[in-house]
PDB file of N, CA and C in Angstrom:
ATOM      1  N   UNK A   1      80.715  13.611 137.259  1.00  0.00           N
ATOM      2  CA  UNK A   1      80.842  12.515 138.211  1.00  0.00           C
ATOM      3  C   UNK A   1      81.012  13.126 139.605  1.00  0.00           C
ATOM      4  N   UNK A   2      80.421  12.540 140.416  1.00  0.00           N
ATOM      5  CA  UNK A   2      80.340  13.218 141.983  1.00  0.00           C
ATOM      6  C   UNK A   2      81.666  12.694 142.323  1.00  0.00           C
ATOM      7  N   UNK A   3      82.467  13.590 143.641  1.00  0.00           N
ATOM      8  CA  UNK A   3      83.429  13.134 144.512  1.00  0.00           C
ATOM      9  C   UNK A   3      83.431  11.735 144.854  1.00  0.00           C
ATOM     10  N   UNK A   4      82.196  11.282 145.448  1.00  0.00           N
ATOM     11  CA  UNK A   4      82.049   9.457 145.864  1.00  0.00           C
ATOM     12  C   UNK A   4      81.923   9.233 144.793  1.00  0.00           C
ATOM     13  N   UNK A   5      81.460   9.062 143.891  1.00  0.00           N
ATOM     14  CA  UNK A   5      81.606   7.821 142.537  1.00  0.00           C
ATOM     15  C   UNK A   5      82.987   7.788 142.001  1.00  0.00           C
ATOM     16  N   UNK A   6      83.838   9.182 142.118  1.00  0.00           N
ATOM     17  CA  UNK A   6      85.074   8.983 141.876  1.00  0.00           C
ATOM     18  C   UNK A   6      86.410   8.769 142.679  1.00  0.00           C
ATOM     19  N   UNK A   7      86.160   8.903 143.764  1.00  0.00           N
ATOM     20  CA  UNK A   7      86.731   8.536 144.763  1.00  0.00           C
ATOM     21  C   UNK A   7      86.717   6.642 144.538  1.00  0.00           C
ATOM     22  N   UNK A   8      85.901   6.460 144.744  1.00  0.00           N
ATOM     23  CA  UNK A   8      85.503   4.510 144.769  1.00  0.00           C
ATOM     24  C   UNK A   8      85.749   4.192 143.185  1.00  0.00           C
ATOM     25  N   UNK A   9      85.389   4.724 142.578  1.00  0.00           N
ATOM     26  CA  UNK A   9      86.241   3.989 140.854  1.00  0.00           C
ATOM     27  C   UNK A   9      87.712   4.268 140.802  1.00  0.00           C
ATOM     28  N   UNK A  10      88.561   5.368 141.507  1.00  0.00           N
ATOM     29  CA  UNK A  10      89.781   4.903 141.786  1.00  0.00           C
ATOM     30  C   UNK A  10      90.138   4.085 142.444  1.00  0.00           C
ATOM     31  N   UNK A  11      89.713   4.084 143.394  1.00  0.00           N
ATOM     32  CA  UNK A  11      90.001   3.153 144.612  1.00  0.00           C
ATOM     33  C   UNK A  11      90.132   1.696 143.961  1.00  0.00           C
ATOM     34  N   UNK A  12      89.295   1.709 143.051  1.00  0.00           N
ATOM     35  CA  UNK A  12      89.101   0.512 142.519  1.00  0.00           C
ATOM     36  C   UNK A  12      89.877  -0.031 141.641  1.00  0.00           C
ATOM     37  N   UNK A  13      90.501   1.030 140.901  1.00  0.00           N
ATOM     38  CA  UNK A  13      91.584   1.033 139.539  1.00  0.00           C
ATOM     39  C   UNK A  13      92.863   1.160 140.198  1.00  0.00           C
ATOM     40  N   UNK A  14      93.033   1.229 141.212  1.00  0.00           N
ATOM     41  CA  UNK A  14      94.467   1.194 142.171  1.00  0.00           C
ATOM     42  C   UNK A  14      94.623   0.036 142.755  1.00  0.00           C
ATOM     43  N   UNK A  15      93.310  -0.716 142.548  1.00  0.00           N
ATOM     44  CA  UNK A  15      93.604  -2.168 143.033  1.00  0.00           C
ATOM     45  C   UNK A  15      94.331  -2.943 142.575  1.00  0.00           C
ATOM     46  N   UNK A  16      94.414  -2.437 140.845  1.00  0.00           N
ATOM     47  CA  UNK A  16      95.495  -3.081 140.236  1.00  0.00           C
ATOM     48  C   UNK A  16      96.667  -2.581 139.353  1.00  0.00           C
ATOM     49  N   UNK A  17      96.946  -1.722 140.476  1.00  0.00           N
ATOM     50  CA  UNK A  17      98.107  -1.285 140.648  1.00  0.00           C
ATOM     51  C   UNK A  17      98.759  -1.363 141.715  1.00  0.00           C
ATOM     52  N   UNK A  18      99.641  -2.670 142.080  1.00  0.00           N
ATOM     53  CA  UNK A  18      99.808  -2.907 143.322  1.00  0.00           C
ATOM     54  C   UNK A  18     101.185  -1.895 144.067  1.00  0.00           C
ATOM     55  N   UNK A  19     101.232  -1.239 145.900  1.00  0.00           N
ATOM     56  CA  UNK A  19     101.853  -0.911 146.290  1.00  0.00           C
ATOM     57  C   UNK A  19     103.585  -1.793 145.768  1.00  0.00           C
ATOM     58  N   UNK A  20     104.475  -1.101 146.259  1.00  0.00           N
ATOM     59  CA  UNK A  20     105.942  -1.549 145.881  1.00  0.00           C
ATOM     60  C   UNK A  20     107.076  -0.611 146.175  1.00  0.00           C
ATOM     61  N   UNK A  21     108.090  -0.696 145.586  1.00  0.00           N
ATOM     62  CA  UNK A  21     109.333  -0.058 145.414  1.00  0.00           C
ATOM     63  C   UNK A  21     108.951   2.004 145.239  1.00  0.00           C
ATOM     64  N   UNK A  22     109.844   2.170 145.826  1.00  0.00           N
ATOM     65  CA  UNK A  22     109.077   3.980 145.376  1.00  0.00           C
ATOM     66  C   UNK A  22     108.702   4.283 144.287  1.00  0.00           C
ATOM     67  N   UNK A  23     109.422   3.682 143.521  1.00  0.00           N
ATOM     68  CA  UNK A  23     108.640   4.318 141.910  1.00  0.00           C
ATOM     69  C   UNK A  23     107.495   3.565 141.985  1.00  0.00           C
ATOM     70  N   UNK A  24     106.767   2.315 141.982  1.00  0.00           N
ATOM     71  CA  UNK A  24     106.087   1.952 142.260  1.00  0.00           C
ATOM     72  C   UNK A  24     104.921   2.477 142.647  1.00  0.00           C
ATOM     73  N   UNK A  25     105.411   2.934 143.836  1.00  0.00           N
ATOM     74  CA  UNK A  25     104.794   3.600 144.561  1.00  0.00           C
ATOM     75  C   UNK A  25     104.326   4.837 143.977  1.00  0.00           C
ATOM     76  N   UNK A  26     105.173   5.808 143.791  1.00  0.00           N
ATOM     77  CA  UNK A  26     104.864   7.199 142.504  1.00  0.00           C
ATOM     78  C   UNK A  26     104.313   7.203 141.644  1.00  0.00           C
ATOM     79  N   UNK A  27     104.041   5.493 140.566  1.00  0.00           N
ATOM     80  CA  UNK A  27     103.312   5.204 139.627  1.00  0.00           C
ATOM     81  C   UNK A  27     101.882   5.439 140.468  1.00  0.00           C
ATOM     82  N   UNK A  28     101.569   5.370 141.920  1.00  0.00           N
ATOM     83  CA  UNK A  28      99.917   4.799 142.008  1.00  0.00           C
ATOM     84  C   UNK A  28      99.604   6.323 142.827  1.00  0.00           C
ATOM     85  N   UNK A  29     100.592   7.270 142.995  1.00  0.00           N
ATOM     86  CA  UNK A  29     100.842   8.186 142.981  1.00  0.00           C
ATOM     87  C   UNK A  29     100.147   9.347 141.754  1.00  0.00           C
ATOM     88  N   UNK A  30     100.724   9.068 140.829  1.00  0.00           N
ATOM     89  CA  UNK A  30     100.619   9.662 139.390  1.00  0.00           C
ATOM     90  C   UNK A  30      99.085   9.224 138.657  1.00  0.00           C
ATOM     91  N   UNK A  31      99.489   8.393 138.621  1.00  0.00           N
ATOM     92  CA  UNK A  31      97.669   7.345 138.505  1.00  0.00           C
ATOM     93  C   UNK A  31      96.229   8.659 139.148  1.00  0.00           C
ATOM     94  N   UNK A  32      97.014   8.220 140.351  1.00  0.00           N
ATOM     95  CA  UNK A  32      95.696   8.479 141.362  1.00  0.00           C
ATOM     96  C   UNK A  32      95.017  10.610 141.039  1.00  0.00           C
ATOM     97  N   UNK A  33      96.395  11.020 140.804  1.00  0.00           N
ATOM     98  CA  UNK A  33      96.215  12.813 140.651  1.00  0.00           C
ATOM     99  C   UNK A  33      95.920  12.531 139.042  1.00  0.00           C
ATOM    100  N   UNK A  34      96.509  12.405 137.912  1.00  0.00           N
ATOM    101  CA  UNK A  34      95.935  12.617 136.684  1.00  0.00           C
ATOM    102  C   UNK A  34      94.804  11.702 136.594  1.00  0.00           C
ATOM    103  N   UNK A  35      94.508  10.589 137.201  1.00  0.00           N
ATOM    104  CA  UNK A  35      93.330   9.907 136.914  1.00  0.00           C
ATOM    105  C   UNK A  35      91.610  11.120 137.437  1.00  0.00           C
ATOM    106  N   UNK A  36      91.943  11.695 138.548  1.00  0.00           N
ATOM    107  CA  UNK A  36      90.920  12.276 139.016  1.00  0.00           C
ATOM    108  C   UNK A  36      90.679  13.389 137.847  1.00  0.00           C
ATOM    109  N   UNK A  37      92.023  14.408 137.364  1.00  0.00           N
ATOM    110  CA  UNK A  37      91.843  15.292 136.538  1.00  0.00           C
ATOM    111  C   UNK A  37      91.311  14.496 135.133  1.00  0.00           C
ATOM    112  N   UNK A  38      91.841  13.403 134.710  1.00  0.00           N
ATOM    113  CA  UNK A  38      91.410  13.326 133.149  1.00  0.00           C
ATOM    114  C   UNK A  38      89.775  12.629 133.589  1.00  0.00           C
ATOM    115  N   UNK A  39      88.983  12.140 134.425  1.00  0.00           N
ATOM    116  CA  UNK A  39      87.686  11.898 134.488  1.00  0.00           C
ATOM    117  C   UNK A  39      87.233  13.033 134.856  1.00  0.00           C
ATOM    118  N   UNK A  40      87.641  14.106 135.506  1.00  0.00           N
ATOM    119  CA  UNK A  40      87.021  15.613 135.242  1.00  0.00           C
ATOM    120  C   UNK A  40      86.800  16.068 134.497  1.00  0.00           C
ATOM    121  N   UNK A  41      87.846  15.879 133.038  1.00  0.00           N
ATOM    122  CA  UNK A  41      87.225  16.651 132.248  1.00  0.00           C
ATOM    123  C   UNK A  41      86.689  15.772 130.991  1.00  0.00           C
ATOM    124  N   UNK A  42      87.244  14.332 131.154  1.00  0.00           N
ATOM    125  CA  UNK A  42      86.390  13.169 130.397  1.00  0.00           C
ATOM    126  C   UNK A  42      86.022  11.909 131.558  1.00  0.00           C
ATOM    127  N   UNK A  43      84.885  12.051 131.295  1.00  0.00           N
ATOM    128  CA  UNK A  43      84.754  10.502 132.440  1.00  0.00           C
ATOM    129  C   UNK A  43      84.756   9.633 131.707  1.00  0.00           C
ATOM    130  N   UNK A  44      84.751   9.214 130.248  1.00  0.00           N
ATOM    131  CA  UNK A  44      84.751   8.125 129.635  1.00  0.00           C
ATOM    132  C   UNK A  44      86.364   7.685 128.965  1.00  0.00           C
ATOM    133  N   UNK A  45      87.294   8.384 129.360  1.00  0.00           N
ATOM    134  CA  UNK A  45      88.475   8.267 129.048  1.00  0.00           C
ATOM    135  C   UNK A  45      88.943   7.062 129.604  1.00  0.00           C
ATOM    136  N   UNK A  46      89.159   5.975 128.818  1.00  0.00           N
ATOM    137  CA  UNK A  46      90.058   4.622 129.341  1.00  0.00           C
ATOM    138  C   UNK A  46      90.952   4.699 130.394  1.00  0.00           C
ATOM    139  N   UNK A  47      90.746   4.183 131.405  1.00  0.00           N
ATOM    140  CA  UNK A  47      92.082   3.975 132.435  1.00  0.00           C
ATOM    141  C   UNK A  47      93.288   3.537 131.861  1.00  0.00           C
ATOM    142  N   UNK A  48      93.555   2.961 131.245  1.00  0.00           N
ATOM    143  CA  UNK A  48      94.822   2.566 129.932  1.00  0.00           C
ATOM    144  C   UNK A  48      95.609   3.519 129.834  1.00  0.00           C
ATOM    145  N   UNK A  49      94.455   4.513 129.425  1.00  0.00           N
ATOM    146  CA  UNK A  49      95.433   5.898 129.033  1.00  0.00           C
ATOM    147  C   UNK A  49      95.900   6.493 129.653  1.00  0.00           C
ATOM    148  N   UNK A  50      94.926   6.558 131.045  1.00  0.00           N
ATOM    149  CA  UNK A  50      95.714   7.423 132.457  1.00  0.00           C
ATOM    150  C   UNK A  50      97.216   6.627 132.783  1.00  0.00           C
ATOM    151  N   UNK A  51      96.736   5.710 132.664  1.00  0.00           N
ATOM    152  CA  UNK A  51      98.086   4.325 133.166  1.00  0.00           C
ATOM    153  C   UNK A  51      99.281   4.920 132.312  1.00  0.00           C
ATOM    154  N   UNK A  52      99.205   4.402 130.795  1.00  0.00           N
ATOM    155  CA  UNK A  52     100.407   4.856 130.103  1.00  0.00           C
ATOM    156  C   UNK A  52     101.198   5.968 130.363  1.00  0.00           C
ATOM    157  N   UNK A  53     100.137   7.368 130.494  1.00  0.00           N
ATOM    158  CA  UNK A  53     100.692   8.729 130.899  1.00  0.00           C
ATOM    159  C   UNK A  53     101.314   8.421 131.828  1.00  0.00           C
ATOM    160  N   UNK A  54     101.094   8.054 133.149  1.00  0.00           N
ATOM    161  CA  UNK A  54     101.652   8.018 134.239  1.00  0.00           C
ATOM    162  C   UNK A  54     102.691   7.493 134.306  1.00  0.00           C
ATOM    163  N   UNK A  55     102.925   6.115 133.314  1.00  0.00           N
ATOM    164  CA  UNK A  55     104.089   5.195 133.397  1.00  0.00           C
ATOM    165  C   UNK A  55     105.180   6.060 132.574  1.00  0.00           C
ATOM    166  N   UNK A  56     104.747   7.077 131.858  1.00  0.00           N
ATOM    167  CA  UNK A  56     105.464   7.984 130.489  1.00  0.00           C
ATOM    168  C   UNK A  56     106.511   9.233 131.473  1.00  0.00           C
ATOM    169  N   UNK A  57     105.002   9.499 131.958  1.00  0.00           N
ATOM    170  CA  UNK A  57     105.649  11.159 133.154  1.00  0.00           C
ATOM    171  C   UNK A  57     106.759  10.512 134.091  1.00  0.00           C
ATOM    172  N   UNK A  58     106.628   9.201 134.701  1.00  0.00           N
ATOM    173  CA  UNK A  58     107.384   8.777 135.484  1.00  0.00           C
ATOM    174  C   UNK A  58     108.750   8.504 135.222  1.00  0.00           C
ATOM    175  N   UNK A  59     108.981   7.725 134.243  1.00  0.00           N
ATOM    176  CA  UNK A  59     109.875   7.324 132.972  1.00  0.00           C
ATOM    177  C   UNK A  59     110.989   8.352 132.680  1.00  0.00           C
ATOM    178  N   UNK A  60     110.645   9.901 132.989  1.00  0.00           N
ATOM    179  CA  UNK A  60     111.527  10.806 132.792  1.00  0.00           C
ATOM    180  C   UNK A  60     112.539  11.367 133.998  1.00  0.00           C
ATOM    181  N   UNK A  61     112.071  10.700 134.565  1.00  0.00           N
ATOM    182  CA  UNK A  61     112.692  10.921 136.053  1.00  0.00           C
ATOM    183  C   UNK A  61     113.259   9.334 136.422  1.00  0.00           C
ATOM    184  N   UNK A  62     112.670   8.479 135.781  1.00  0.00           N
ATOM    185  CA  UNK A  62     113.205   6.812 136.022  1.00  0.00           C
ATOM    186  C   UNK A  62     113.154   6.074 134.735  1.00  0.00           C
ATOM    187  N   UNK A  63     114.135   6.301 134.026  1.00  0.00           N
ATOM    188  CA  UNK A  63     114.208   5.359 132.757  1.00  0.00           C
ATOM    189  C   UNK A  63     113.795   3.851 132.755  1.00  0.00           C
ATOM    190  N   UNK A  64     114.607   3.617 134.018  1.00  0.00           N
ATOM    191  CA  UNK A  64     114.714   2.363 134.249  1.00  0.00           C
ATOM    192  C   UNK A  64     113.604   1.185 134.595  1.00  0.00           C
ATOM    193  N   UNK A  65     112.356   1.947 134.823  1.00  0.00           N
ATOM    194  CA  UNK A  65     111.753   2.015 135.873  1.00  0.00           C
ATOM    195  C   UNK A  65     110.850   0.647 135.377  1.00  0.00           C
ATOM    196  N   UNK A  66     110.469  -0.178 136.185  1.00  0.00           N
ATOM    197  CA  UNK A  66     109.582  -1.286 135.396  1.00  0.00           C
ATOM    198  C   UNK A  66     108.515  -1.270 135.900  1.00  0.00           C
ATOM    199  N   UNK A  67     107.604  -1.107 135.687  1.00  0.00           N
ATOM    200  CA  UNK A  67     105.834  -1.115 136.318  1.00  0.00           C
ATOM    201  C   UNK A  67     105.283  -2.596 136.674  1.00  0.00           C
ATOM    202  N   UNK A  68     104.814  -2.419 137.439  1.00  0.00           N
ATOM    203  CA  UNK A  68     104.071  -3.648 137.898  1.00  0.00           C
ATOM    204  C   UNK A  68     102.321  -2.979 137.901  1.00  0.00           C
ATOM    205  N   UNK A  69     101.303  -3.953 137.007  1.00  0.00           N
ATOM    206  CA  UNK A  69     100.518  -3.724 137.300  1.00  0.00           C
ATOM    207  C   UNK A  69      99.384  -5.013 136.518  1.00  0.00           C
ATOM    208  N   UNK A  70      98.318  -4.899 136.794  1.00  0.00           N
ATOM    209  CA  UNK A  70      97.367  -5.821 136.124  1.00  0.00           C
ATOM    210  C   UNK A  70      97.125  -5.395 134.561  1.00  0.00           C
ATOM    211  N   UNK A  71      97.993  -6.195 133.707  1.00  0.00           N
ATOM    212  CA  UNK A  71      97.649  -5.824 131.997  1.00  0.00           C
ATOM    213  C   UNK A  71      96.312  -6.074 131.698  1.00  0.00           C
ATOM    214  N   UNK A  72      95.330  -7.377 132.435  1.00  0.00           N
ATOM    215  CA  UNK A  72      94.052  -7.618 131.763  1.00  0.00           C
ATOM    216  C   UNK A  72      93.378  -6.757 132.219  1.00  0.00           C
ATOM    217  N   UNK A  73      93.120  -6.113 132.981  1.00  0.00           N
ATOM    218  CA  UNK A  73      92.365  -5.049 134.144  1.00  0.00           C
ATOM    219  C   UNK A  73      92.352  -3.930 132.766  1.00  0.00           C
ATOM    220  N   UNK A  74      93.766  -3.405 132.679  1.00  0.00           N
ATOM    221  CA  UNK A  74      94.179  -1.974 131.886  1.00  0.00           C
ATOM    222  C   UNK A  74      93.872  -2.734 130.491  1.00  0.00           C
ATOM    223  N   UNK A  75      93.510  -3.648 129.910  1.00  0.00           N
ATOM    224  CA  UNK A  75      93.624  -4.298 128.586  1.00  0.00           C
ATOM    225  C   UNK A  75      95.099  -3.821 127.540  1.00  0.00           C
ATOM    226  N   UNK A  76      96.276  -3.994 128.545  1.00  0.00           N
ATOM    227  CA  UNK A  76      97.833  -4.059 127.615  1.00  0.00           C
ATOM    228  C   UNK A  76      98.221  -4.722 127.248  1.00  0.00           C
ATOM    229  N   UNK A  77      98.503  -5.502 126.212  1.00  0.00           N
ATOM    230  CA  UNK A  77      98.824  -6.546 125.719  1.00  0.00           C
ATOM    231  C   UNK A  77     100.709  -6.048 126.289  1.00  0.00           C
ATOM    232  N   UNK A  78     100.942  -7.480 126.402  1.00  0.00           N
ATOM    233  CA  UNK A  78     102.845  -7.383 126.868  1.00  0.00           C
ATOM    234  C   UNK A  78     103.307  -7.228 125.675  1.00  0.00           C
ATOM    235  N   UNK A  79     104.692  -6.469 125.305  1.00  0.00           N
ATOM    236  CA  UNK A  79     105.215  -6.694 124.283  1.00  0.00           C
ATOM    237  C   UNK A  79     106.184  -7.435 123.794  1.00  0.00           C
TER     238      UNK A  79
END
């Protein structure tokens, strides 16, 4: 995948992940650096999965931490 095609399909997958609170913020943070690496070395890897990781890595540093983001976009069912 070229720099511009991946540059603009994040851009795009951060749309629904909206700005917020710092962790928040660190979530679209985290997103944005492992999302570029895991379509480097898979471009067909679900955004879901980048999402979860990110919400996981974050989680250890913020237990608490509650994510805000678009579930139908990422296809997460709430639990």
């Amino acid at each position: 995948m070229r720099r511009e095609e991946l540059n603009k399909k994040i851009a795009e997958e951060l749309k629904h992940i909206p700005r917020g609170s710092f962790d928040q913020n660190m979530l679209r943070f985290y997103y944005n650096g492992m999302r570029r690496h895991n379509l480097s070395l898979n471009p067909a890897l679900a955004a879901k999965d980048t999402l979860l990781a990110a919400i996981e890595a974050l989680r250890k540093t913020s237990p608490s931490f509650s994510p805000i983001y678009d579930r139908d976009f990422f296809q997460i069912k709430s639990s």
